[in-house]
PDB file of N, CA and C in Angstrom:
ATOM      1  N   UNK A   1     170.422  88.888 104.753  1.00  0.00           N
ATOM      2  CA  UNK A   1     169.052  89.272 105.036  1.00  0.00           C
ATOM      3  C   UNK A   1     168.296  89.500 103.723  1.00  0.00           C
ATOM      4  N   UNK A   2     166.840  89.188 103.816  1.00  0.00           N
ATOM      5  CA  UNK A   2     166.408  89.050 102.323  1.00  0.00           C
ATOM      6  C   UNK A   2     165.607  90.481 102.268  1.00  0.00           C
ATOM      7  N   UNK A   3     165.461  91.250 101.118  1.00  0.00           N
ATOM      8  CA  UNK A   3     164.705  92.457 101.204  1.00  0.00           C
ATOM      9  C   UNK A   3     163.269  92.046 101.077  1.00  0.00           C
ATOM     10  N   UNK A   4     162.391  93.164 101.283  1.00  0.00           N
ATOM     11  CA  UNK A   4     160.882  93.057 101.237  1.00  0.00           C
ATOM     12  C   UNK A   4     160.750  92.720  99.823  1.00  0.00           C
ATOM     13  N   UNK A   5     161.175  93.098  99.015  1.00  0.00           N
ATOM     14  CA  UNK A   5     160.457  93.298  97.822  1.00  0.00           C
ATOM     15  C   UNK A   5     161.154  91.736  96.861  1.00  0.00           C
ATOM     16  N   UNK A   6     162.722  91.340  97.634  1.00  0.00           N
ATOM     17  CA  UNK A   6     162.813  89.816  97.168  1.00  0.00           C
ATOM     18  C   UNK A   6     161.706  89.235  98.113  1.00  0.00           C
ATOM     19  N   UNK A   7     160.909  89.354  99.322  1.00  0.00           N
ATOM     20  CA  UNK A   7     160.450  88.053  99.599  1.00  0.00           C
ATOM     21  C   UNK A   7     159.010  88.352  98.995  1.00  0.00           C
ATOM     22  N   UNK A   8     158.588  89.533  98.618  1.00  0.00           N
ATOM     23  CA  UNK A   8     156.668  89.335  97.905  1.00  0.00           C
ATOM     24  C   UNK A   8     157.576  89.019  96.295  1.00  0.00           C
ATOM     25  N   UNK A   9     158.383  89.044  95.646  1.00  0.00           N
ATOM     26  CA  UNK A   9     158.772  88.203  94.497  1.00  0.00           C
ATOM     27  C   UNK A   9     158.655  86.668  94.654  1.00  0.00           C
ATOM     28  N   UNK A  10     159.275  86.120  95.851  1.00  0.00           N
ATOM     29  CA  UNK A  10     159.089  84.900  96.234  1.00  0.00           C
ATOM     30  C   UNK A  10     157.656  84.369  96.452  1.00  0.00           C
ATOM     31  N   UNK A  11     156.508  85.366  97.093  1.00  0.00           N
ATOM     32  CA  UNK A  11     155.768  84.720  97.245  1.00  0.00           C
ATOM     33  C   UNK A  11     154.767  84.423  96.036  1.00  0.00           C
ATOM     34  N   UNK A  12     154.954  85.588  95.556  1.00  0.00           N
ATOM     35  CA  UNK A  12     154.064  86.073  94.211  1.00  0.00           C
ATOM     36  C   UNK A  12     154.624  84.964  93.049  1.00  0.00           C
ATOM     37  N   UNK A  13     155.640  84.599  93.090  1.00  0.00           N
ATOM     38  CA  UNK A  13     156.106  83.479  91.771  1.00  0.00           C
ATOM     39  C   UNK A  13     155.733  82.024  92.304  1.00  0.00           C
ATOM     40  N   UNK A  14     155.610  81.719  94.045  1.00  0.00           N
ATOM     41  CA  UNK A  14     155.133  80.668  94.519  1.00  0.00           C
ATOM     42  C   UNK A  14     153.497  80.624  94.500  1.00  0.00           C
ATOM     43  N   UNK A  15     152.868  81.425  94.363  1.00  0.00           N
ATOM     44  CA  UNK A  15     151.291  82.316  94.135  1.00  0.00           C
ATOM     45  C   UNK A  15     151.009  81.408  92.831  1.00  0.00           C
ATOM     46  N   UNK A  16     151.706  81.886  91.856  1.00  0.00           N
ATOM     47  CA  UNK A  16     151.691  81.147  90.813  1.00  0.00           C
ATOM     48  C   UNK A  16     151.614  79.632  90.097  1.00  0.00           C
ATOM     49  N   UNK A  17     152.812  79.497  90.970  1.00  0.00           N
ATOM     50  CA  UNK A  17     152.897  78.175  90.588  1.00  0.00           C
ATOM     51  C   UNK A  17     151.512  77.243  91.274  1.00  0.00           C
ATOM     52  N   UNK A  18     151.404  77.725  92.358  1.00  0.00           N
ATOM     53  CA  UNK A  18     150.349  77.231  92.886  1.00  0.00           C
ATOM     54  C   UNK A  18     149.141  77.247  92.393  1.00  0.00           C
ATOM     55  N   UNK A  19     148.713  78.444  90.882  1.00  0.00           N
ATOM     56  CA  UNK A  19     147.666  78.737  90.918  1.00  0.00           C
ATOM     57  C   UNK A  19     147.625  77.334  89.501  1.00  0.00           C
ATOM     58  N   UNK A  20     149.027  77.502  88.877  1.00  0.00           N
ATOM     59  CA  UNK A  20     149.047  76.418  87.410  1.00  0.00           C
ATOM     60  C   UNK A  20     149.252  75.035  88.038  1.00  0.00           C
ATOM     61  N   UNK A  21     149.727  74.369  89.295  1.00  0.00           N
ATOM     62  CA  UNK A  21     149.716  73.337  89.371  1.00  0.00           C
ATOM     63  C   UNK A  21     148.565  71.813  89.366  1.00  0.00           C
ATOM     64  N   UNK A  22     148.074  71.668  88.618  1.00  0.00           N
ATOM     65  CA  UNK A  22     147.329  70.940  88.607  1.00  0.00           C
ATOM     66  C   UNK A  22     146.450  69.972  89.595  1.00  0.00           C
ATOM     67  N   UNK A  23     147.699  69.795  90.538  1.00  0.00           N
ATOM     68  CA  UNK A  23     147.587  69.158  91.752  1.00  0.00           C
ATOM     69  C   UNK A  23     146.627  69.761  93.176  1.00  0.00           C
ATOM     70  N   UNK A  24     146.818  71.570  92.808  1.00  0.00           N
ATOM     71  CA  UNK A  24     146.599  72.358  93.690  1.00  0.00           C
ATOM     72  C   UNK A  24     144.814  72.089  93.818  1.00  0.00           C
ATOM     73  N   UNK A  25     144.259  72.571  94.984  1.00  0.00           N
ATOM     74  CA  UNK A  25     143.077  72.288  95.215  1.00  0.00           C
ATOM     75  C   UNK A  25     142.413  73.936  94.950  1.00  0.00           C
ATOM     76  N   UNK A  26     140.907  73.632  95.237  1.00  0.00           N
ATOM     77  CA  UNK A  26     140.699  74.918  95.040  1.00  0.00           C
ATOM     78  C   UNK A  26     141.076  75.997  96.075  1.00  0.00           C
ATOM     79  N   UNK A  27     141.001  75.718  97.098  1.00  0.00           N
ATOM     80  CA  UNK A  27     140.893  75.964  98.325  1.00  0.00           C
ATOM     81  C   UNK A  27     142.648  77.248  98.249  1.00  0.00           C
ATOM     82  N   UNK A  28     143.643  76.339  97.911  1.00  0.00           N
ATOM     83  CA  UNK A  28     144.848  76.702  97.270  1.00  0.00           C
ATOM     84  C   UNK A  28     144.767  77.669  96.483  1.00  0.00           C
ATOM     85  N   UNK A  29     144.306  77.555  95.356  1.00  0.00           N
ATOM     86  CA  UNK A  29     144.317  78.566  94.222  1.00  0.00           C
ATOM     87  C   UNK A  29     143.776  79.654  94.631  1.00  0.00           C
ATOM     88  N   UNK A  30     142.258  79.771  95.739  1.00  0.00           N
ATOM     89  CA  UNK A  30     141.366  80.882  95.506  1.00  0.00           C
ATOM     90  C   UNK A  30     142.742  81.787  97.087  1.00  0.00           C
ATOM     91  N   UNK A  31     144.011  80.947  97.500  1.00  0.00           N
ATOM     92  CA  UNK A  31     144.546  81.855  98.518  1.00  0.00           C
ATOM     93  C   UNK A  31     145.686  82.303  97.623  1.00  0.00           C
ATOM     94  N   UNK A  32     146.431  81.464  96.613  1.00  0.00           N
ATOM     95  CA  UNK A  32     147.333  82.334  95.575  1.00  0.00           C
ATOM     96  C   UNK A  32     146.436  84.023  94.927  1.00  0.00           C
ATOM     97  N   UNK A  33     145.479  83.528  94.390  1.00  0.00           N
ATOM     98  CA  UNK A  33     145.180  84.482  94.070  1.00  0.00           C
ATOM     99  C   UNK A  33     144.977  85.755  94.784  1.00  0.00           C
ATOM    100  N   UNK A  34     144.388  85.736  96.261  1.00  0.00           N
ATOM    101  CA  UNK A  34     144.537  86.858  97.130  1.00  0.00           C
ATOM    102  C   UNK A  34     145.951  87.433  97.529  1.00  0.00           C
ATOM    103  N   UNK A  35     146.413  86.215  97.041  1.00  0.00           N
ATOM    104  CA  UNK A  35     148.361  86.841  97.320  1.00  0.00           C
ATOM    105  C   UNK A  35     148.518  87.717  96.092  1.00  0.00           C
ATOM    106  N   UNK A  36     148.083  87.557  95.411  1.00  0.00           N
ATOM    107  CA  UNK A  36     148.528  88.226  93.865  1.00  0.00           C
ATOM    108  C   UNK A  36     147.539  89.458  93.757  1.00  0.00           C
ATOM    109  N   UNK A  37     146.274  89.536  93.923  1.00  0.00           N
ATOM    110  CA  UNK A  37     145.893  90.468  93.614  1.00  0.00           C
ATOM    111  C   UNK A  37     144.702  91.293  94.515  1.00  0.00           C
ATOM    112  N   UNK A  38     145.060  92.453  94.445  1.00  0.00           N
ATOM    113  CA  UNK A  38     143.952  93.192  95.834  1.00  0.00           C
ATOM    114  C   UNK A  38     143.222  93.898  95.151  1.00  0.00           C
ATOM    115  N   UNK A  39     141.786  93.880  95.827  1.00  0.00           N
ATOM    116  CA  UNK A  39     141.085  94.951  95.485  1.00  0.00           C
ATOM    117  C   UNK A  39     141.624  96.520  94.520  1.00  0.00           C
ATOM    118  N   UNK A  40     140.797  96.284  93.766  1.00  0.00           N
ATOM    119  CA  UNK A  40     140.781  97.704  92.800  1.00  0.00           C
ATOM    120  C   UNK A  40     141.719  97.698  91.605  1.00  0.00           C
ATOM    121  N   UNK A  41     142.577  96.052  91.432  1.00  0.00           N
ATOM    122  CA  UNK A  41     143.278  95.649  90.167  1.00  0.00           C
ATOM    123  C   UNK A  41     142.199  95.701  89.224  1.00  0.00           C
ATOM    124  N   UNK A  42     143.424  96.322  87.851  1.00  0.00           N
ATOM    125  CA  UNK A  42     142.516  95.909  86.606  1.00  0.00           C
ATOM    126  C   UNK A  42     142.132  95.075  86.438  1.00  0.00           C
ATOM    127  N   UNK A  43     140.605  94.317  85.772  1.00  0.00           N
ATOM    128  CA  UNK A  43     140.833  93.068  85.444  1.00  0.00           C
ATOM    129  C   UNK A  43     141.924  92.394  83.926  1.00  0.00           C
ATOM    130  N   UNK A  44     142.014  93.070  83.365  1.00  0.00           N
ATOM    131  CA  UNK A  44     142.818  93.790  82.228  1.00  0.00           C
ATOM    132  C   UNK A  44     143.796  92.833  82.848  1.00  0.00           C
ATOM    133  N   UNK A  45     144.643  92.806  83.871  1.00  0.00           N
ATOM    134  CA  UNK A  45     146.099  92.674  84.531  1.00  0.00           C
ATOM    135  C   UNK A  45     145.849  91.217  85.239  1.00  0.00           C
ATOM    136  N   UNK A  46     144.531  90.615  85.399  1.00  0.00           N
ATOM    137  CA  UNK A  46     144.497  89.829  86.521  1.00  0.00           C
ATOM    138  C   UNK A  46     144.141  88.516  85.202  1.00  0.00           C
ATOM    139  N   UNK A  47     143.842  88.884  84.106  1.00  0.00           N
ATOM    140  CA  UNK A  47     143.774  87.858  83.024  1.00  0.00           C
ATOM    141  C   UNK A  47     144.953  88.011  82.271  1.00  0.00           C
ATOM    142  N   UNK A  48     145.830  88.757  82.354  1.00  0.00           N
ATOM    143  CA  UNK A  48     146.955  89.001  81.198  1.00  0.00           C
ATOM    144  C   UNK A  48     147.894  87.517  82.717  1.00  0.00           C
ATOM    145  N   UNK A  49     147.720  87.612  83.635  1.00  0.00           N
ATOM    146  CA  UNK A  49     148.301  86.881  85.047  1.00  0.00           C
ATOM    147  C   UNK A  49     147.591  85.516  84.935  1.00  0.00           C
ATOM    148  N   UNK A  50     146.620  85.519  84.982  1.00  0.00           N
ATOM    149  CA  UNK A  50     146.125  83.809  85.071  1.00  0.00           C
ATOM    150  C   UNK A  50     145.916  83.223  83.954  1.00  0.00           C
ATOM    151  N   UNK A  51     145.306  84.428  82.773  1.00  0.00           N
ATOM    152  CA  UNK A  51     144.885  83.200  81.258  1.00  0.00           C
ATOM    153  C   UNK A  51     143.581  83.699  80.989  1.00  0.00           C
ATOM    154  N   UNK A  52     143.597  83.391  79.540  1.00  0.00           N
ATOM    155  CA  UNK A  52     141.998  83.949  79.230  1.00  0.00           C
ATOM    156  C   UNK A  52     140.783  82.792  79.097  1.00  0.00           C
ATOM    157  N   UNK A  53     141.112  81.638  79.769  1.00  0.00           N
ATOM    158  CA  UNK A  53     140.413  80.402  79.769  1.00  0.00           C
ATOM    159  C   UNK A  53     139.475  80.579  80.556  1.00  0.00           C
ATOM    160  N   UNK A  54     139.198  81.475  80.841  1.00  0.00           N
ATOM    161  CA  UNK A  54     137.695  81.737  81.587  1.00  0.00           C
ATOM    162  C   UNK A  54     136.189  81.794  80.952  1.00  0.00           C
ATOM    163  N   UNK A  55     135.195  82.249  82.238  1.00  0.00           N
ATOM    164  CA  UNK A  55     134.188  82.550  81.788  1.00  0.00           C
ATOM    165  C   UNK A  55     133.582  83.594  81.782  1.00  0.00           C
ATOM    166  N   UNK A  56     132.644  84.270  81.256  1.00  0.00           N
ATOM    167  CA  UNK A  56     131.990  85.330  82.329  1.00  0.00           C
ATOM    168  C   UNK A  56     130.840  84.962  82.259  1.00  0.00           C
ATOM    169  N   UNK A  57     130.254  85.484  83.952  1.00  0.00           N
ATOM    170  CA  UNK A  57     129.161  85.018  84.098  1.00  0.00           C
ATOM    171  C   UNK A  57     128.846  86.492  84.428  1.00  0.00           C
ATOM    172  N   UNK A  58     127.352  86.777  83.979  1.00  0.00           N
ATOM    173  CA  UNK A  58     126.096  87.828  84.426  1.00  0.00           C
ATOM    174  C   UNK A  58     124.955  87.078  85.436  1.00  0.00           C
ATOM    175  N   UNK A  59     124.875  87.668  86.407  1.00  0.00           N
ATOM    176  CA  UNK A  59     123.581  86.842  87.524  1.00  0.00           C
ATOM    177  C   UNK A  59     121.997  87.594  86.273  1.00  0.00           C
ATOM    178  N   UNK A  60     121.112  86.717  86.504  1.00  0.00           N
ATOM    179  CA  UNK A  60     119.658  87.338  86.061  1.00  0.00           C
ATOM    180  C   UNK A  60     118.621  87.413  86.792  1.00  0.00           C
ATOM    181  N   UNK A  61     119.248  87.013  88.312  1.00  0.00           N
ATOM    182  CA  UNK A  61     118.032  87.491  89.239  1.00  0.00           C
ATOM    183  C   UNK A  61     117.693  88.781  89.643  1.00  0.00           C
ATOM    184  N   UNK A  62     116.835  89.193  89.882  1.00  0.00           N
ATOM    185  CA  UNK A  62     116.307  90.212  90.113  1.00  0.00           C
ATOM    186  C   UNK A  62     116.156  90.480  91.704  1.00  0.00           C
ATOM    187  N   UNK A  63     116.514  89.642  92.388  1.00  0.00           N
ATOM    188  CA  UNK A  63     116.212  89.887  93.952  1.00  0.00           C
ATOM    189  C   UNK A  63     117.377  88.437  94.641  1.00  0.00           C
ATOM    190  N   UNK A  64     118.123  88.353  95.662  1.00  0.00           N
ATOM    191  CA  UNK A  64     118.502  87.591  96.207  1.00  0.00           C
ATOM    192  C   UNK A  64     118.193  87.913  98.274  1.00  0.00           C
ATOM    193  N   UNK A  65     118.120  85.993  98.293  1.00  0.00           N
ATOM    194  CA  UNK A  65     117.712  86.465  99.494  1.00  0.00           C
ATOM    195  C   UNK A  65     119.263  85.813 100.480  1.00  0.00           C
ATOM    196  N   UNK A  66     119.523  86.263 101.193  1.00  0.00           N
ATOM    197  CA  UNK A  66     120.657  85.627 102.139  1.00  0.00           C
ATOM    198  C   UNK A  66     120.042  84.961 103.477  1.00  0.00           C
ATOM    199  N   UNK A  67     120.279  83.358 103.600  1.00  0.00           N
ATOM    200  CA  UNK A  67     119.658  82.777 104.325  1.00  0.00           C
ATOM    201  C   UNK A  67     120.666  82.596 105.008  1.00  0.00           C
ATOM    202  N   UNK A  68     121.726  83.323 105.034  1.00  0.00           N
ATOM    203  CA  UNK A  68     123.134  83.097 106.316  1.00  0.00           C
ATOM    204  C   UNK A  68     122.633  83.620 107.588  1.00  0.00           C
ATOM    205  N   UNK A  69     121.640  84.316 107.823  1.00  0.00           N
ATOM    206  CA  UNK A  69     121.005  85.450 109.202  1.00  0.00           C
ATOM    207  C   UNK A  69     120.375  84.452 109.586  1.00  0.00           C
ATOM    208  N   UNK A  70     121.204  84.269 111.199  1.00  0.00           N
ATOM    209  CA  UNK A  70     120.399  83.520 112.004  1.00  0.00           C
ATOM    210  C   UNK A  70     119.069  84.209 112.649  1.00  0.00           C
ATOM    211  N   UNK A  71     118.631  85.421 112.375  1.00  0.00           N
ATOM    212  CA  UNK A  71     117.615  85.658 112.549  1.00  0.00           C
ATOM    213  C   UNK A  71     116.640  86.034 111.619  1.00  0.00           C
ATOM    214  N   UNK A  72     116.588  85.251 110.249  1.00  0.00           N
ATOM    215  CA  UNK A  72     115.749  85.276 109.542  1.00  0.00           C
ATOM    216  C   UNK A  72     116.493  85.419 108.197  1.00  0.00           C
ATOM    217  N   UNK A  73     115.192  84.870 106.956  1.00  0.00           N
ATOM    218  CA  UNK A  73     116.244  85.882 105.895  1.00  0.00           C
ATOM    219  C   UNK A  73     115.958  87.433 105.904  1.00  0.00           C
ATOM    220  N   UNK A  74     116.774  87.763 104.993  1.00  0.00           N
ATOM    221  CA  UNK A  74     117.525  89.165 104.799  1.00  0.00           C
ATOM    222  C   UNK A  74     116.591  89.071 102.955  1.00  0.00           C
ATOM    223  N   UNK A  75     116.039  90.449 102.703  1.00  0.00           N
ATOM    224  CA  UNK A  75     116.478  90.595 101.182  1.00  0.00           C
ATOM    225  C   UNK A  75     117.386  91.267 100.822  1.00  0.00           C
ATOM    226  N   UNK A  76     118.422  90.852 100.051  1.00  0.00           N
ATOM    227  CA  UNK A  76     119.366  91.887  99.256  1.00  0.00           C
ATOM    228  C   UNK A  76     118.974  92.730  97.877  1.00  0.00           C
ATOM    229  N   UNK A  77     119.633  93.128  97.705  1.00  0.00           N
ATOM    230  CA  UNK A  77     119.556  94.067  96.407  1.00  0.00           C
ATOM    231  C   UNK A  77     120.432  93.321  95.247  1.00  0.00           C
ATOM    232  N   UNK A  78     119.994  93.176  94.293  1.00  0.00           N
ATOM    233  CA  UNK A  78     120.407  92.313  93.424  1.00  0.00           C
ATOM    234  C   UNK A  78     122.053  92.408  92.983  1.00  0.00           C
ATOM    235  N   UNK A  79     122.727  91.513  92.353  1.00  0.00           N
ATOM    236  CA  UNK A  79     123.942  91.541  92.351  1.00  0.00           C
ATOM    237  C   UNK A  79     124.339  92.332  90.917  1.00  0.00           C
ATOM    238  N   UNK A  80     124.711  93.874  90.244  1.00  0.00           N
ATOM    239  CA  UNK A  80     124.817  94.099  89.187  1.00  0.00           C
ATOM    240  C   UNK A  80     126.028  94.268  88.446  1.00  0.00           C
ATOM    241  N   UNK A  81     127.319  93.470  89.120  1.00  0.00           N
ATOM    242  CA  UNK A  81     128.370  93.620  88.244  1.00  0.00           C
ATOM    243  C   UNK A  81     128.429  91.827  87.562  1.00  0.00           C
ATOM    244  N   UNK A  82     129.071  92.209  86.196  1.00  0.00           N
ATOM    245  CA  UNK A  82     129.427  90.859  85.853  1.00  0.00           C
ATOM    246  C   UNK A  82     130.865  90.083  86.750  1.00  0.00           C
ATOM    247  N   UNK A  83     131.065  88.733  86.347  1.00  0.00           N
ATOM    248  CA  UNK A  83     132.483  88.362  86.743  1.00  0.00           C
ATOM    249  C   UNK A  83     132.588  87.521  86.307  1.00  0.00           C
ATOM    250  N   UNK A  84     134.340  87.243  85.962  1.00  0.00           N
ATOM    251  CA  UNK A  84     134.554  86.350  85.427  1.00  0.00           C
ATOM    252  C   UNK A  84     134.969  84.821  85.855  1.00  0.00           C
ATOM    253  N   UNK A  85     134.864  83.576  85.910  1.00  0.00           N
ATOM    254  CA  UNK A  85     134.921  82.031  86.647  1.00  0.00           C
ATOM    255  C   UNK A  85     136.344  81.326  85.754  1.00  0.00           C
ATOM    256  N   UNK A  86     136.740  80.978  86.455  1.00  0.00           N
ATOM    257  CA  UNK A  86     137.900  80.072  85.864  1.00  0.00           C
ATOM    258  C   UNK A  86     137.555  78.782  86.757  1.00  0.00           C
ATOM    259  N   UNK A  87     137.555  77.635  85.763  1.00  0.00           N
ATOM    260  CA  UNK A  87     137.023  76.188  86.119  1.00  0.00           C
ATOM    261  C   UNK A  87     138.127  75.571  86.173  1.00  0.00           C
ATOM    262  N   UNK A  88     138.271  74.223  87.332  1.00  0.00           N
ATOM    263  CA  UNK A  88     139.238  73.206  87.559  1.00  0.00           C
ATOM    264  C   UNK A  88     137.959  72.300  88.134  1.00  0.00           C
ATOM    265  N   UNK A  89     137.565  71.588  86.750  1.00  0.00           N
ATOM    266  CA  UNK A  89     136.798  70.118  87.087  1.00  0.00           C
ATOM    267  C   UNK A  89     135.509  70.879  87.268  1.00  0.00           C
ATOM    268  N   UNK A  90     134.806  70.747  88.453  1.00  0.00           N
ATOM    269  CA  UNK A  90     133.154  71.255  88.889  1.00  0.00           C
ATOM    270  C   UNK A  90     133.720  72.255  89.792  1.00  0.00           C
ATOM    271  N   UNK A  91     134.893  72.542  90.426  1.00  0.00           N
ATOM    272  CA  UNK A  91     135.319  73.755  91.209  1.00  0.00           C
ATOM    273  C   UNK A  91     135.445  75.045  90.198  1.00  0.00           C
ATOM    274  N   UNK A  92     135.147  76.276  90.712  1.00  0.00           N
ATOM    275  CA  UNK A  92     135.899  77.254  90.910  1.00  0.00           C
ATOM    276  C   UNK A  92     136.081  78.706  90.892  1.00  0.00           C
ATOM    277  N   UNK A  93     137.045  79.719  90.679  1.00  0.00           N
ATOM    278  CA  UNK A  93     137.536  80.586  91.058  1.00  0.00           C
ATOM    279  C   UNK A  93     136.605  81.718  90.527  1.00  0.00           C
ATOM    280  N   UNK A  94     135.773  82.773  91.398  1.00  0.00           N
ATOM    281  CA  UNK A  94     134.969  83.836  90.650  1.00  0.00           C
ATOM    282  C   UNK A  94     135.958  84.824  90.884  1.00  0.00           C
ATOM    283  N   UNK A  95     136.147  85.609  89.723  1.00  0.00           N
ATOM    284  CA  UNK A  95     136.928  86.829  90.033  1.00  0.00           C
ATOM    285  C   UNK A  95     135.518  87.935  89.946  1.00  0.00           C
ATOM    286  N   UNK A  96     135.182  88.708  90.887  1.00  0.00           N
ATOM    287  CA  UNK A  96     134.305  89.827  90.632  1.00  0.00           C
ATOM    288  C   UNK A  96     134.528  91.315  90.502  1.00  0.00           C
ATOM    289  N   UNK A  97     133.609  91.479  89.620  1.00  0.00           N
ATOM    290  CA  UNK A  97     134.472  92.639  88.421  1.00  0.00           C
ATOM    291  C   UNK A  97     133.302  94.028  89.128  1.00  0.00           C
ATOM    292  N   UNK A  98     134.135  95.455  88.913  1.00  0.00           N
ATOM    293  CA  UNK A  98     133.415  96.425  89.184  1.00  0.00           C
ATOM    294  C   UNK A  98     132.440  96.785  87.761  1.00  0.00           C
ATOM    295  N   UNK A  99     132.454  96.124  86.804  1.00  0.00           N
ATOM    296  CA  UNK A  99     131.704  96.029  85.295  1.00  0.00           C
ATOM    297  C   UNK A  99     130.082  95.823  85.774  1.00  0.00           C
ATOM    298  N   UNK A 100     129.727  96.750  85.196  1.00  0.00           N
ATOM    299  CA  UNK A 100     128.044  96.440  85.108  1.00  0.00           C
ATOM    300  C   UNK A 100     127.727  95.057  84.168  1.00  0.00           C
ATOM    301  N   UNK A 101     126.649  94.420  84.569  1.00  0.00           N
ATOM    302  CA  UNK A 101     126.167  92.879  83.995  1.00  0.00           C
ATOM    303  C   UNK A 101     126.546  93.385  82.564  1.00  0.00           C
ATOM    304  N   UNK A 102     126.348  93.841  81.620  1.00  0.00           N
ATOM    305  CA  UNK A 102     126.258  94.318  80.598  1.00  0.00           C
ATOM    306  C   UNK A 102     127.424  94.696  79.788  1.00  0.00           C
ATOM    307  N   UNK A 103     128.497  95.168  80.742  1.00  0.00           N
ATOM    308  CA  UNK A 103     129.769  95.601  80.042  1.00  0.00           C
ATOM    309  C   UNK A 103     130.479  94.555  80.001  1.00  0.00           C
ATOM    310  N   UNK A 104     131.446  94.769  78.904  1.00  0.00           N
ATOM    311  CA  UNK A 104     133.114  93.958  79.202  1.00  0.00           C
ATOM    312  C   UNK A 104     133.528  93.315  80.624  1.00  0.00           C
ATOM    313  N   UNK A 105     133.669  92.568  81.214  1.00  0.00           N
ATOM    314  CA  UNK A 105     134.019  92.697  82.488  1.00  0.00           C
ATOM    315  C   UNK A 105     135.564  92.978  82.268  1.00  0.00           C
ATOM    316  N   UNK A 106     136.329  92.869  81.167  1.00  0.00           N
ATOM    317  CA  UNK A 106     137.855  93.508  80.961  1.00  0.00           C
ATOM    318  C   UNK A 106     137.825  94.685  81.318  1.00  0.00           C
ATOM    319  N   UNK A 107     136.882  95.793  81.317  1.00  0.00           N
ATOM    320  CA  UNK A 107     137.024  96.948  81.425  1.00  0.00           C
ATOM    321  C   UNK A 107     136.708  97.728  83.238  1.00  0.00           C
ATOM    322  N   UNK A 108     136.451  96.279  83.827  1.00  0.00           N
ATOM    323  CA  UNK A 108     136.205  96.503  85.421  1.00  0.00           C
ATOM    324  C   UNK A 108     137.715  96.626  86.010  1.00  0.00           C
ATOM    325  N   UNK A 109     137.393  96.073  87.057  1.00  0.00           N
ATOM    326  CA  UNK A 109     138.632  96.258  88.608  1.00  0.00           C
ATOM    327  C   UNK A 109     138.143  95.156  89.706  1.00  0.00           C
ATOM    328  N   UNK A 110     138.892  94.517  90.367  1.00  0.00           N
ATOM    329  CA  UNK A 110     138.332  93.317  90.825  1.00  0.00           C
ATOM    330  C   UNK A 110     137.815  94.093  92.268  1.00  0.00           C
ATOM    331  N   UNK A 111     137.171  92.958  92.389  1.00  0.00           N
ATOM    332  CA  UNK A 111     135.629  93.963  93.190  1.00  0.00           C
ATOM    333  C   UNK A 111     135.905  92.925  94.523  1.00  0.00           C
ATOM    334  N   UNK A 112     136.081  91.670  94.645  1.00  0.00           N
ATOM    335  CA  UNK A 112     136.330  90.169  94.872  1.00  0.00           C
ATOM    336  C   UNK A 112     136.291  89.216  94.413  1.00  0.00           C
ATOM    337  N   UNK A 113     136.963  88.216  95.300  1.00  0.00           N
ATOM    338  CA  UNK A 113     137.286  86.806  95.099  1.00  0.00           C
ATOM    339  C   UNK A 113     136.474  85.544  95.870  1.00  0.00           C
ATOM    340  N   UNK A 114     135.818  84.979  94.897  1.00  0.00           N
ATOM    341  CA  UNK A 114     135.240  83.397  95.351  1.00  0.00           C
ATOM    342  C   UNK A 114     135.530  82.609  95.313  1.00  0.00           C
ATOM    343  N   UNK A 115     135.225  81.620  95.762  1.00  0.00           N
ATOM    344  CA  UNK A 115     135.369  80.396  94.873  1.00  0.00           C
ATOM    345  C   UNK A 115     133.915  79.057  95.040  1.00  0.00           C
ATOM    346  N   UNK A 116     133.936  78.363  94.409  1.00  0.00           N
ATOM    347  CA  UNK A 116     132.444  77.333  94.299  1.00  0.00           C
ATOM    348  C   UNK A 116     133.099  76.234  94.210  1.00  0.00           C
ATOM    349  N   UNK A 117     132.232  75.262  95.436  1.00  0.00           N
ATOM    350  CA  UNK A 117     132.551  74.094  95.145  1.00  0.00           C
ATOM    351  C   UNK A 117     131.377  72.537  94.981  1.00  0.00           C
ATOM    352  N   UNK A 118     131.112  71.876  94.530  1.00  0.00           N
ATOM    353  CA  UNK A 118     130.470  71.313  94.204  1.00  0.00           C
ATOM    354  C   UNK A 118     129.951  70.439  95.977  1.00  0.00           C
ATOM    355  N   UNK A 119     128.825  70.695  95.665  1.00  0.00           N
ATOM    356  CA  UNK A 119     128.118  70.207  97.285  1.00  0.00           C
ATOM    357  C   UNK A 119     127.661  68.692  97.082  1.00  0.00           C
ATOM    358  N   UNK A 120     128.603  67.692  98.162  1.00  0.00           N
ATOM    359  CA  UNK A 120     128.165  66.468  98.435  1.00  0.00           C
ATOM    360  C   UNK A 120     126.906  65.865  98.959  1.00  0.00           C
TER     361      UNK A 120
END
């Protein structure tokens, strides 16, 4: 019988491989990564884990509107933490940081996970 803690080793080293395989889609990577890391990780821990080949991005809008409400848009309140993007081609992975636009986002905690994909 396998213990709990051999099978999240198993999944967490298959997490991985999935996230470096080249082959993997985005779709793939942005579900390794929810295997690997939950809400309120350092980001500190979640780049020492994937690589520092990222980006960070700061939003500069001042207002966003969400046109997902089928009964109209919505205004939101603007988005004020930074986060950091890791690219595969025109895809990919936002890690979002509890960091104000302004700070380090190393010095956040992951807030959530996206991902972007290039629209046909």
């Amino acid at each position: 019988m396998m213990s709990s803690s051999f099978a999240v080793y198993v999944t967490q080293t298959n997490a991985l491989h999935v996230w470096s395989n080249q082959a993997s889609s985005i779709s793939e990577r942005y579900n390794a990564v929810s295997i690997l890391f939950t809400n309120g990780t350092p980001i500190l821990y979640v780049v020492e884990i994937l690589g520092t080949n990222y980006r960070t991005f700061r939003p500069i809008s001042s207002v966003a509107i969400d046109i997902s409400q089928k009964q109209g848009n919505r205004i939101q309140a603007p988005e004020t933490n930074c986060s950091i993007h890791y690219y595969f081609g025109k895809s990919y992975i936002a890690i979002h940081t509890t960091a104000d636009i302004g700070d380090n986002p190393l010095k956040g905690r992951l807030k959530s996970i996206g991902k972007g994909e290039p629209q046909d």
